[in-house]
PDB file of N, CA and C in Angstrom:
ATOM      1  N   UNK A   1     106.045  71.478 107.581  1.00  0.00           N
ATOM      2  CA  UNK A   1     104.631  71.314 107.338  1.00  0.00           C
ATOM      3  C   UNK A   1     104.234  72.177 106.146  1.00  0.00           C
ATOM      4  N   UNK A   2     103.138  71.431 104.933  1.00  0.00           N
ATOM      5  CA  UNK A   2     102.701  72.560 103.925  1.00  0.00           C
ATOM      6  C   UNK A   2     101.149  72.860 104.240  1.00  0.00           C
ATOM      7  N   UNK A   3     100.237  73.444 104.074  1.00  0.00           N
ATOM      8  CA  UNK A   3      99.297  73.753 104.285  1.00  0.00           C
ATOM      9  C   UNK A   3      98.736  74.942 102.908  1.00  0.00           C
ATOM     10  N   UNK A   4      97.571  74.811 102.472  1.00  0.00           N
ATOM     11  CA  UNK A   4      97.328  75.567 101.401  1.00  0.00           C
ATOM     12  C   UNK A   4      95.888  75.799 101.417  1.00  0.00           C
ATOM     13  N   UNK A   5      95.104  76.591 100.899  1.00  0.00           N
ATOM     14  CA  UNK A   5      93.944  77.192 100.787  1.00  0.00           C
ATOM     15  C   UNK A   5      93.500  78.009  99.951  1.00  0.00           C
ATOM     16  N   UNK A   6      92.814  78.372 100.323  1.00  0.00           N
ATOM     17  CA  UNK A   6      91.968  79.877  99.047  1.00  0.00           C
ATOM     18  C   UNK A   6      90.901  80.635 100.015  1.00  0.00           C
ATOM     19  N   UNK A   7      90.944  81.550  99.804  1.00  0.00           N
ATOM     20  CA  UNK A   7      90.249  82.761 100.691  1.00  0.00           C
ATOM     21  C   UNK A   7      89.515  83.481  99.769  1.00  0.00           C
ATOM     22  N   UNK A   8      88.578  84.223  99.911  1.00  0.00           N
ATOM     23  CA  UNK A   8      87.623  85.400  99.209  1.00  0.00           C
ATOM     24  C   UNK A   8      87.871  86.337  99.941  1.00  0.00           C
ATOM     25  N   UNK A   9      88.237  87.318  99.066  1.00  0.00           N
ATOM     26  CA  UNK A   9      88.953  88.526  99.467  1.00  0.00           C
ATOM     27  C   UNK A   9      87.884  89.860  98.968  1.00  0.00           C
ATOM     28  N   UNK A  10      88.008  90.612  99.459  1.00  0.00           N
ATOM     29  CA  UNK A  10      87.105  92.197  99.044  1.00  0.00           C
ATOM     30  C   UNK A  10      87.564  92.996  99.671  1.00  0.00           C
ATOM     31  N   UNK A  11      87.019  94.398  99.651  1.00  0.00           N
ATOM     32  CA  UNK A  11      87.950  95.407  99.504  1.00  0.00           C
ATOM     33  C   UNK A  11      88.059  96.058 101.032  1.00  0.00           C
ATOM     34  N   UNK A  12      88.139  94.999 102.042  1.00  0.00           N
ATOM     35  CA  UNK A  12      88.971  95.275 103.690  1.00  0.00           C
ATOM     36  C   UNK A  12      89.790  94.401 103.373  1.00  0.00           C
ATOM     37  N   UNK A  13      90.942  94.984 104.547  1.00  0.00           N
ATOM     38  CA  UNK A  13      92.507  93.788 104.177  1.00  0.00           C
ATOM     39  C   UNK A  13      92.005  93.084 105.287  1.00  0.00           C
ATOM     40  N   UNK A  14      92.547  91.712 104.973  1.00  0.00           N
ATOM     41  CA  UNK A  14      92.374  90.639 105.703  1.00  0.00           C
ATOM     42  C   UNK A  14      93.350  89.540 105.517  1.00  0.00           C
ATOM     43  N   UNK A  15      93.542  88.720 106.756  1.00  0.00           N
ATOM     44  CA  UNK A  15      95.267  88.259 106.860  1.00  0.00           C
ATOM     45  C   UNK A  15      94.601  86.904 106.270  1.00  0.00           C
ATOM     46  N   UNK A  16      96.420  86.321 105.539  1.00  0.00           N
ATOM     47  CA  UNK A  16      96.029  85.434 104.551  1.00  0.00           C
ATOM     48  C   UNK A  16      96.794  84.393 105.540  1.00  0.00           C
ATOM     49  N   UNK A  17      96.111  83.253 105.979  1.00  0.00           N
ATOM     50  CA  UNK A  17      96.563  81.874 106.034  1.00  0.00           C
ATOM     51  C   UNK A  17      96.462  82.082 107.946  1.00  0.00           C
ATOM     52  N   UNK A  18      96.599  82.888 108.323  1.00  0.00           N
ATOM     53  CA  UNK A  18      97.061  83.659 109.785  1.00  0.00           C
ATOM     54  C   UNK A  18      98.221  83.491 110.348  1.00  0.00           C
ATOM     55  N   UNK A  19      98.612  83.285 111.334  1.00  0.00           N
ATOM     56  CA  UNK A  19     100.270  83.483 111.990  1.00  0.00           C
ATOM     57  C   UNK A  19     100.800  82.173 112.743  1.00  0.00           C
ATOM     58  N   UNK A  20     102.388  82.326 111.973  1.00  0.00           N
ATOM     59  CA  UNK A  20     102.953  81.065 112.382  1.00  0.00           C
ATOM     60  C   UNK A  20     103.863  81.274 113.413  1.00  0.00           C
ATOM     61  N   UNK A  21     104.705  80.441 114.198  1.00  0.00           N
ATOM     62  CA  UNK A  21     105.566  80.622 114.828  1.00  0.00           C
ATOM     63  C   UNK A  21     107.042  80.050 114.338  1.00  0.00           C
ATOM     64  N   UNK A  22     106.968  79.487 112.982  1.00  0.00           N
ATOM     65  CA  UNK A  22     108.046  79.219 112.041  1.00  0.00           C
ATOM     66  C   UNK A  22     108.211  80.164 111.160  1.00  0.00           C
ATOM     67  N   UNK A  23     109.695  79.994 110.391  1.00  0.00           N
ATOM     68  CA  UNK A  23     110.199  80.847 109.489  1.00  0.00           C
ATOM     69  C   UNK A  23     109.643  79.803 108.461  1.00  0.00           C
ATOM     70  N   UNK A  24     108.666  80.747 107.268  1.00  0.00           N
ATOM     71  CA  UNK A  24     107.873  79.985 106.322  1.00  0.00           C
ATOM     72  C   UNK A  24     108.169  80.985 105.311  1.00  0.00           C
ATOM     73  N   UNK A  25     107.510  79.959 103.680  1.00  0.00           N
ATOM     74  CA  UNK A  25     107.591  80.656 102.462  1.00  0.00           C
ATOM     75  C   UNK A  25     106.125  80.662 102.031  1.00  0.00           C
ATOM     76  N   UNK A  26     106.026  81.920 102.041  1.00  0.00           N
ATOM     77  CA  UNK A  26     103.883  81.721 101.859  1.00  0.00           C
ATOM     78  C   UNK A  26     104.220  82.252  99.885  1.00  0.00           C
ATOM     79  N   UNK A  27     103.530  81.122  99.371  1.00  0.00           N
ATOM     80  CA  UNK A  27     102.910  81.206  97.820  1.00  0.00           C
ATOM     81  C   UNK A  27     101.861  82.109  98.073  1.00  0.00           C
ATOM     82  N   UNK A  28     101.629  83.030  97.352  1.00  0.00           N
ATOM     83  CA  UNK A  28     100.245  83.740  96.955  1.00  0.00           C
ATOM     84  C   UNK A  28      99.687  83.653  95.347  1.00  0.00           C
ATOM     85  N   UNK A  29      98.799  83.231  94.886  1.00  0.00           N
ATOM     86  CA  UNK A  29      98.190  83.377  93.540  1.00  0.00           C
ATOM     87  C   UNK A  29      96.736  84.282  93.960  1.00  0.00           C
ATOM     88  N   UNK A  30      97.260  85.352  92.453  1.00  0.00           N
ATOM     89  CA  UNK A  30      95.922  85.740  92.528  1.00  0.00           C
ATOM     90  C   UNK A  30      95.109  85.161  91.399  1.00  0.00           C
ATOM     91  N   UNK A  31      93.918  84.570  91.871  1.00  0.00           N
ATOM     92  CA  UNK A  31      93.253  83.767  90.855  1.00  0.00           C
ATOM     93  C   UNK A  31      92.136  84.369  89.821  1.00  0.00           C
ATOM     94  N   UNK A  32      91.778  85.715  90.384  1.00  0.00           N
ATOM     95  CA  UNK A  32      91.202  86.993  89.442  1.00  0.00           C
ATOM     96  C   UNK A  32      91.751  86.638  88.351  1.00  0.00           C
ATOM     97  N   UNK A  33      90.605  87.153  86.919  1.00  0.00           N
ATOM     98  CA  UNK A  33      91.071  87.164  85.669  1.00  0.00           C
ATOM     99  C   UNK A  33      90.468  88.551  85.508  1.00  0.00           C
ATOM    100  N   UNK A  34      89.810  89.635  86.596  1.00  0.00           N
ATOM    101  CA  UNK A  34      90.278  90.862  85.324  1.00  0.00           C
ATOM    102  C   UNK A  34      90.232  91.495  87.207  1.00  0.00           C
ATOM    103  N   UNK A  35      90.671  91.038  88.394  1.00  0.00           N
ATOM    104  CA  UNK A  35      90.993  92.606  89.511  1.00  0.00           C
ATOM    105  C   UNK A  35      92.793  92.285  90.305  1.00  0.00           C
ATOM    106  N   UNK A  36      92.813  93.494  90.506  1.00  0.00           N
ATOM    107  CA  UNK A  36      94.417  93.227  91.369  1.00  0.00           C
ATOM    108  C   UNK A  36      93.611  92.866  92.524  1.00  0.00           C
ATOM    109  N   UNK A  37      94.994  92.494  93.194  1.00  0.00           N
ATOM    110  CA  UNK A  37      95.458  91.735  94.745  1.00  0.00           C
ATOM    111  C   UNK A  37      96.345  93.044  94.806  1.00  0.00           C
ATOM    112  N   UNK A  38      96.239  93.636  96.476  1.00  0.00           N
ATOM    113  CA  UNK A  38      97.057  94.258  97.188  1.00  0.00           C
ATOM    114  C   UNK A  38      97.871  93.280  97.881  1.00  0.00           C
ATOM    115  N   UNK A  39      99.055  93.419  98.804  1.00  0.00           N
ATOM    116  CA  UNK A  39      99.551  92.941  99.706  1.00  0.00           C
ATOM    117  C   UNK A  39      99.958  93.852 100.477  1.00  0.00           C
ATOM    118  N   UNK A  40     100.548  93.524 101.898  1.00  0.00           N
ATOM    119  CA  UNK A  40     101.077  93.913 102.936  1.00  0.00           C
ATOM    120  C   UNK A  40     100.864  94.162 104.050  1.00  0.00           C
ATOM    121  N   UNK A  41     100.823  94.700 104.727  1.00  0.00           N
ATOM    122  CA  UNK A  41     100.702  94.865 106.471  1.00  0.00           C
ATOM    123  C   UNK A  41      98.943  95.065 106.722  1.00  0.00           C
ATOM    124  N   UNK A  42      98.755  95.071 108.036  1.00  0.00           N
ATOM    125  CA  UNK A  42      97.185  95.178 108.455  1.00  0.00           C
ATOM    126  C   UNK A  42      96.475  96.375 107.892  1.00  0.00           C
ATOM    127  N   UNK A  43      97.189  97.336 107.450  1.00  0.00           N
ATOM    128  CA  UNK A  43      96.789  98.840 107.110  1.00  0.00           C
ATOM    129  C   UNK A  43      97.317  98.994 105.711  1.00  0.00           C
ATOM    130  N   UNK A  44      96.905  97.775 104.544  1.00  0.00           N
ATOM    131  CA  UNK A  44      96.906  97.516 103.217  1.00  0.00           C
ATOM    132  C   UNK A  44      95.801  98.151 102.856  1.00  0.00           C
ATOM    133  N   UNK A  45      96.209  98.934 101.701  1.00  0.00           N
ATOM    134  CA  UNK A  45      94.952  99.248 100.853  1.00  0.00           C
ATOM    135  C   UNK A  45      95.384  99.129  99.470  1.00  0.00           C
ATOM    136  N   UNK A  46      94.250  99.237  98.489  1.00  0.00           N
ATOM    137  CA  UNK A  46      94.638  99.732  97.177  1.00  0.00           C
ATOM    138  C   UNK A  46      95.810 100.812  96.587  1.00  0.00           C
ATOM    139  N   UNK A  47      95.513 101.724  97.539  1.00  0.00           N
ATOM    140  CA  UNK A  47      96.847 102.257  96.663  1.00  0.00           C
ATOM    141  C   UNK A  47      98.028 102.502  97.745  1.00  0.00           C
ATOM    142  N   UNK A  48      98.578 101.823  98.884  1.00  0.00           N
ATOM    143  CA  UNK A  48      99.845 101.660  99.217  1.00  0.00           C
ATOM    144  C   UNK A  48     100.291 100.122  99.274  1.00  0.00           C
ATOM    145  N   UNK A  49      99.480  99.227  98.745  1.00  0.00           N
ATOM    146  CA  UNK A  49     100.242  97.637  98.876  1.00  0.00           C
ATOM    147  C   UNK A  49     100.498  97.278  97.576  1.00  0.00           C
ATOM    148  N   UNK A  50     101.525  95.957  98.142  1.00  0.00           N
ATOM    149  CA  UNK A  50     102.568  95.517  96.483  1.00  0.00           C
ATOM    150  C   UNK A  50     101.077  94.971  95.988  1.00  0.00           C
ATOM    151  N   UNK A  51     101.617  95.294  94.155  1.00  0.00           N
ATOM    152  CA  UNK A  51     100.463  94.763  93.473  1.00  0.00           C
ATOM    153  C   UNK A  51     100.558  93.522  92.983  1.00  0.00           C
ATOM    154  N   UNK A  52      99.303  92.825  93.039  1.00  0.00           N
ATOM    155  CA  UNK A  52      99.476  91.483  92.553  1.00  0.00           C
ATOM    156  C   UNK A  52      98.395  91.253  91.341  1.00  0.00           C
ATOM    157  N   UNK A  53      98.900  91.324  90.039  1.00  0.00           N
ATOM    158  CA  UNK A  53      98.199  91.782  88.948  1.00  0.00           C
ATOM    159  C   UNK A  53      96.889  90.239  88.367  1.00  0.00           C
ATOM    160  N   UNK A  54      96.319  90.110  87.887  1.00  0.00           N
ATOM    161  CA  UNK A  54      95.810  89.471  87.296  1.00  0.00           C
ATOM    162  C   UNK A  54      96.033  88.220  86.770  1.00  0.00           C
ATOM    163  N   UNK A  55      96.058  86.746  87.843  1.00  0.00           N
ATOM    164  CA  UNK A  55      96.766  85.294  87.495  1.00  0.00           C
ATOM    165  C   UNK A  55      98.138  85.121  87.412  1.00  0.00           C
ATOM    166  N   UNK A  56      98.174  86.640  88.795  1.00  0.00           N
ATOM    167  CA  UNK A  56     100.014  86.380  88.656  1.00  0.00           C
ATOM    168  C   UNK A  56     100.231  85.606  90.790  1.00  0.00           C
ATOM    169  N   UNK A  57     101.578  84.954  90.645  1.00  0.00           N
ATOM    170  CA  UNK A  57     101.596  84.742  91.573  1.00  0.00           C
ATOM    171  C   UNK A  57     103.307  85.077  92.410  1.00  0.00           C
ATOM    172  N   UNK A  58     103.528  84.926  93.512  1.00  0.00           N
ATOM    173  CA  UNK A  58     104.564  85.636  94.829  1.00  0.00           C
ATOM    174  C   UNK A  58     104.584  84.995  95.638  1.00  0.00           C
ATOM    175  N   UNK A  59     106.093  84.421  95.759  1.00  0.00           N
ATOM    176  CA  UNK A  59     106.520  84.192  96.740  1.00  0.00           C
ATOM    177  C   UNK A  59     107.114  85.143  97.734  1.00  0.00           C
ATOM    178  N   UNK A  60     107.001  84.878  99.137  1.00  0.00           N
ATOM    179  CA  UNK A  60     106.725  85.514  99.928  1.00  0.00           C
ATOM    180  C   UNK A  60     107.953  85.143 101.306  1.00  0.00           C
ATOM    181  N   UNK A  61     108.528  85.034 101.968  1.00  0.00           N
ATOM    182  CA  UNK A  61     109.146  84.960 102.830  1.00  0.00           C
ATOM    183  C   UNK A  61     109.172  85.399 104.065  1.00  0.00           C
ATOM    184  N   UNK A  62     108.429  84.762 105.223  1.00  0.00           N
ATOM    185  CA  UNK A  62     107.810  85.115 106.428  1.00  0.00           C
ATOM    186  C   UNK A  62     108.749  84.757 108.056  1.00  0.00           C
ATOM    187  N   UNK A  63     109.505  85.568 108.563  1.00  0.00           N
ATOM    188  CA  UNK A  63     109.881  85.203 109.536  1.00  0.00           C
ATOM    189  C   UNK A  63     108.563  84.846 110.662  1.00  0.00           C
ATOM    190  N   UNK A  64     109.381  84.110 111.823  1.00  0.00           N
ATOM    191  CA  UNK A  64     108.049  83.892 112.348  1.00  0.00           C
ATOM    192  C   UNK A  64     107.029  85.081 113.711  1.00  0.00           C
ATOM    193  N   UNK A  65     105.462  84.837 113.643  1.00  0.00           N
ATOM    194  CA  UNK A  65     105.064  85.505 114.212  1.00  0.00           C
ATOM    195  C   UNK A  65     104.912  87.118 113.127  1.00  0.00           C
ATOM    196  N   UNK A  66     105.028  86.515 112.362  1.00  0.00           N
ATOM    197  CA  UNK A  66     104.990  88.134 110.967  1.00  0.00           C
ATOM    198  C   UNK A  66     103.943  87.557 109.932  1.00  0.00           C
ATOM    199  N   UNK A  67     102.612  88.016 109.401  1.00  0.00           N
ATOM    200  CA  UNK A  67     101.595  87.612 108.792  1.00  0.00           C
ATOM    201  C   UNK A  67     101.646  88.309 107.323  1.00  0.00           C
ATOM    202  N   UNK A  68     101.096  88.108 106.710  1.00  0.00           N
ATOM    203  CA  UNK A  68     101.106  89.318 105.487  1.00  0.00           C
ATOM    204  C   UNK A  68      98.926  89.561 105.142  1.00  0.00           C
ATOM    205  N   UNK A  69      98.790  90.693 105.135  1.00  0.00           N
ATOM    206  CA  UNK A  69      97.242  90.783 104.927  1.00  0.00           C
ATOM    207  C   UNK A  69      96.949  91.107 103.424  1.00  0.00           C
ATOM    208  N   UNK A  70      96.073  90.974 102.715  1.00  0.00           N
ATOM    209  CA  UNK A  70      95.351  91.002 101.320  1.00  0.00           C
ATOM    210  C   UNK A  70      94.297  92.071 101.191  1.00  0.00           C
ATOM    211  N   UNK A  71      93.836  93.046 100.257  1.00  0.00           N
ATOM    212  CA  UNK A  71      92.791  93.393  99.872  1.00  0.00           C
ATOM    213  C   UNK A  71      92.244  93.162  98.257  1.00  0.00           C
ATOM    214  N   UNK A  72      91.586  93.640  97.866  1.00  0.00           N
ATOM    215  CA  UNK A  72      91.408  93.499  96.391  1.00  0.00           C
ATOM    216  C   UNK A  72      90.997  94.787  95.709  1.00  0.00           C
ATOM    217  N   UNK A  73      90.815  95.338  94.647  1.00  0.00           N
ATOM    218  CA  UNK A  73      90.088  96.184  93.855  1.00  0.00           C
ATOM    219  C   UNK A  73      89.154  96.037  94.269  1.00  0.00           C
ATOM    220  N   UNK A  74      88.189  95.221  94.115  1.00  0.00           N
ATOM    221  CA  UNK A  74      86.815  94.533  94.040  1.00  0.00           C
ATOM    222  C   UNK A  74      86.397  93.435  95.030  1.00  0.00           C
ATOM    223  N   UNK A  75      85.082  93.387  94.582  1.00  0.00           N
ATOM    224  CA  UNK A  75      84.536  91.942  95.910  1.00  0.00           C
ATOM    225  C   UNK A  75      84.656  91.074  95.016  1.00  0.00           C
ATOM    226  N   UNK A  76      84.187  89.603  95.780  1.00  0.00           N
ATOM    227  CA  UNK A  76      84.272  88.558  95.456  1.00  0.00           C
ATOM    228  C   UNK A  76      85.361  87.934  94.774  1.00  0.00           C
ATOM    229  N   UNK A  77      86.812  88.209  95.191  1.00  0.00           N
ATOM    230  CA  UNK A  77      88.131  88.111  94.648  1.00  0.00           C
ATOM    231  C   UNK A  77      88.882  86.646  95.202  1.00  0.00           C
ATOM    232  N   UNK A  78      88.986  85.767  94.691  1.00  0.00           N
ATOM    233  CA  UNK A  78      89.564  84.536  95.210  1.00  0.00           C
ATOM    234  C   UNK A  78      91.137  84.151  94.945  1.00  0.00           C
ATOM    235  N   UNK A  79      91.891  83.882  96.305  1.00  0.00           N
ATOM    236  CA  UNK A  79      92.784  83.614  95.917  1.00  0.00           C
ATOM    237  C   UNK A  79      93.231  82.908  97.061  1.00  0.00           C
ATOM    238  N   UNK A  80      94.286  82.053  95.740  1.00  0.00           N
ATOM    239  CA  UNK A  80      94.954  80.888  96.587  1.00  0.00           C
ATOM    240  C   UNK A  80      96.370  80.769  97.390  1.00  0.00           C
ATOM    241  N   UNK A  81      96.562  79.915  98.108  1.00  0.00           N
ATOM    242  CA  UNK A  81      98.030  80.179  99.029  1.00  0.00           C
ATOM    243  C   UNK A  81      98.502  78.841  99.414  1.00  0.00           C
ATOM    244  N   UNK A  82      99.818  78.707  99.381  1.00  0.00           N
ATOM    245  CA  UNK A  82     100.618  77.473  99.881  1.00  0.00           C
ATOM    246  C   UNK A  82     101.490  78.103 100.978  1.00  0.00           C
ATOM    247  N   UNK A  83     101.559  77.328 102.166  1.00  0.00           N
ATOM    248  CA  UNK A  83     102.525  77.963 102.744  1.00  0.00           C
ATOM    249  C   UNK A  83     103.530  76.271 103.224  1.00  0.00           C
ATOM    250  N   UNK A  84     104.803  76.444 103.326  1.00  0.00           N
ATOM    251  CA  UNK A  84     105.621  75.641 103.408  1.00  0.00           C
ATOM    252  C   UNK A  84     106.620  76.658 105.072  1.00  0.00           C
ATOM    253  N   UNK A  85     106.255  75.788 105.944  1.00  0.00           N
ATOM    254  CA  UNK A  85     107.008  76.038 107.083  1.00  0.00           C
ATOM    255  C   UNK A  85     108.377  75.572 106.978  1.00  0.00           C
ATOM    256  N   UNK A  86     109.584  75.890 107.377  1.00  0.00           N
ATOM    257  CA  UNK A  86     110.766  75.435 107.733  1.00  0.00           C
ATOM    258  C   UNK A  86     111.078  75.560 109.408  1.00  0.00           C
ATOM    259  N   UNK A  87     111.966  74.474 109.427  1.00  0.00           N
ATOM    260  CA  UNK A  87     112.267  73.393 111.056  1.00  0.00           C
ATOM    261  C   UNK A  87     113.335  74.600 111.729  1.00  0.00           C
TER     262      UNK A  87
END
């Protein structure tokens, strides 16, 4: 199954796409043209999550029942996601 979206992100982490019970490959784009994207666990912030710089995008590799959460620099931060489940 693929499934894809876009979320508005600001500066609490918040889980992107929510939780599967398949082993999936979650796309992340950050669609910002001037703030980073954080990534990683529920207790992501600015300065301990991977950075996701400015119209860059990550693939991601999710065993199942494992989520990945987002924050941003800034408010009003949009970004998009594909996720592709495997059987």
């Amino acid at each position: 199954m693929i499934t894809n979206g876009r979320q508005t992100i600001g500066t609490a982490a918040v889980m992107i796409d929510g939780r599967t019970t398949q082993h999936s490959t979650l796309y992340i784009h950050n669609d910002d043209t001037t703030k980073d994207l954080f990534i990683g666990s529920e207790n992501v912030t600015a300065a301990n999550g991977f950075k996701l710089a400015k119209l860059e995008s990550k693939e991601f590799y999710l065993p199942p029942l494992n989520d990945l959460y987002v924050v941003s620099s800034g408010n009003a931060h949009n970004v998009s996601w594909i996720r592709v489940e495997q059987d």
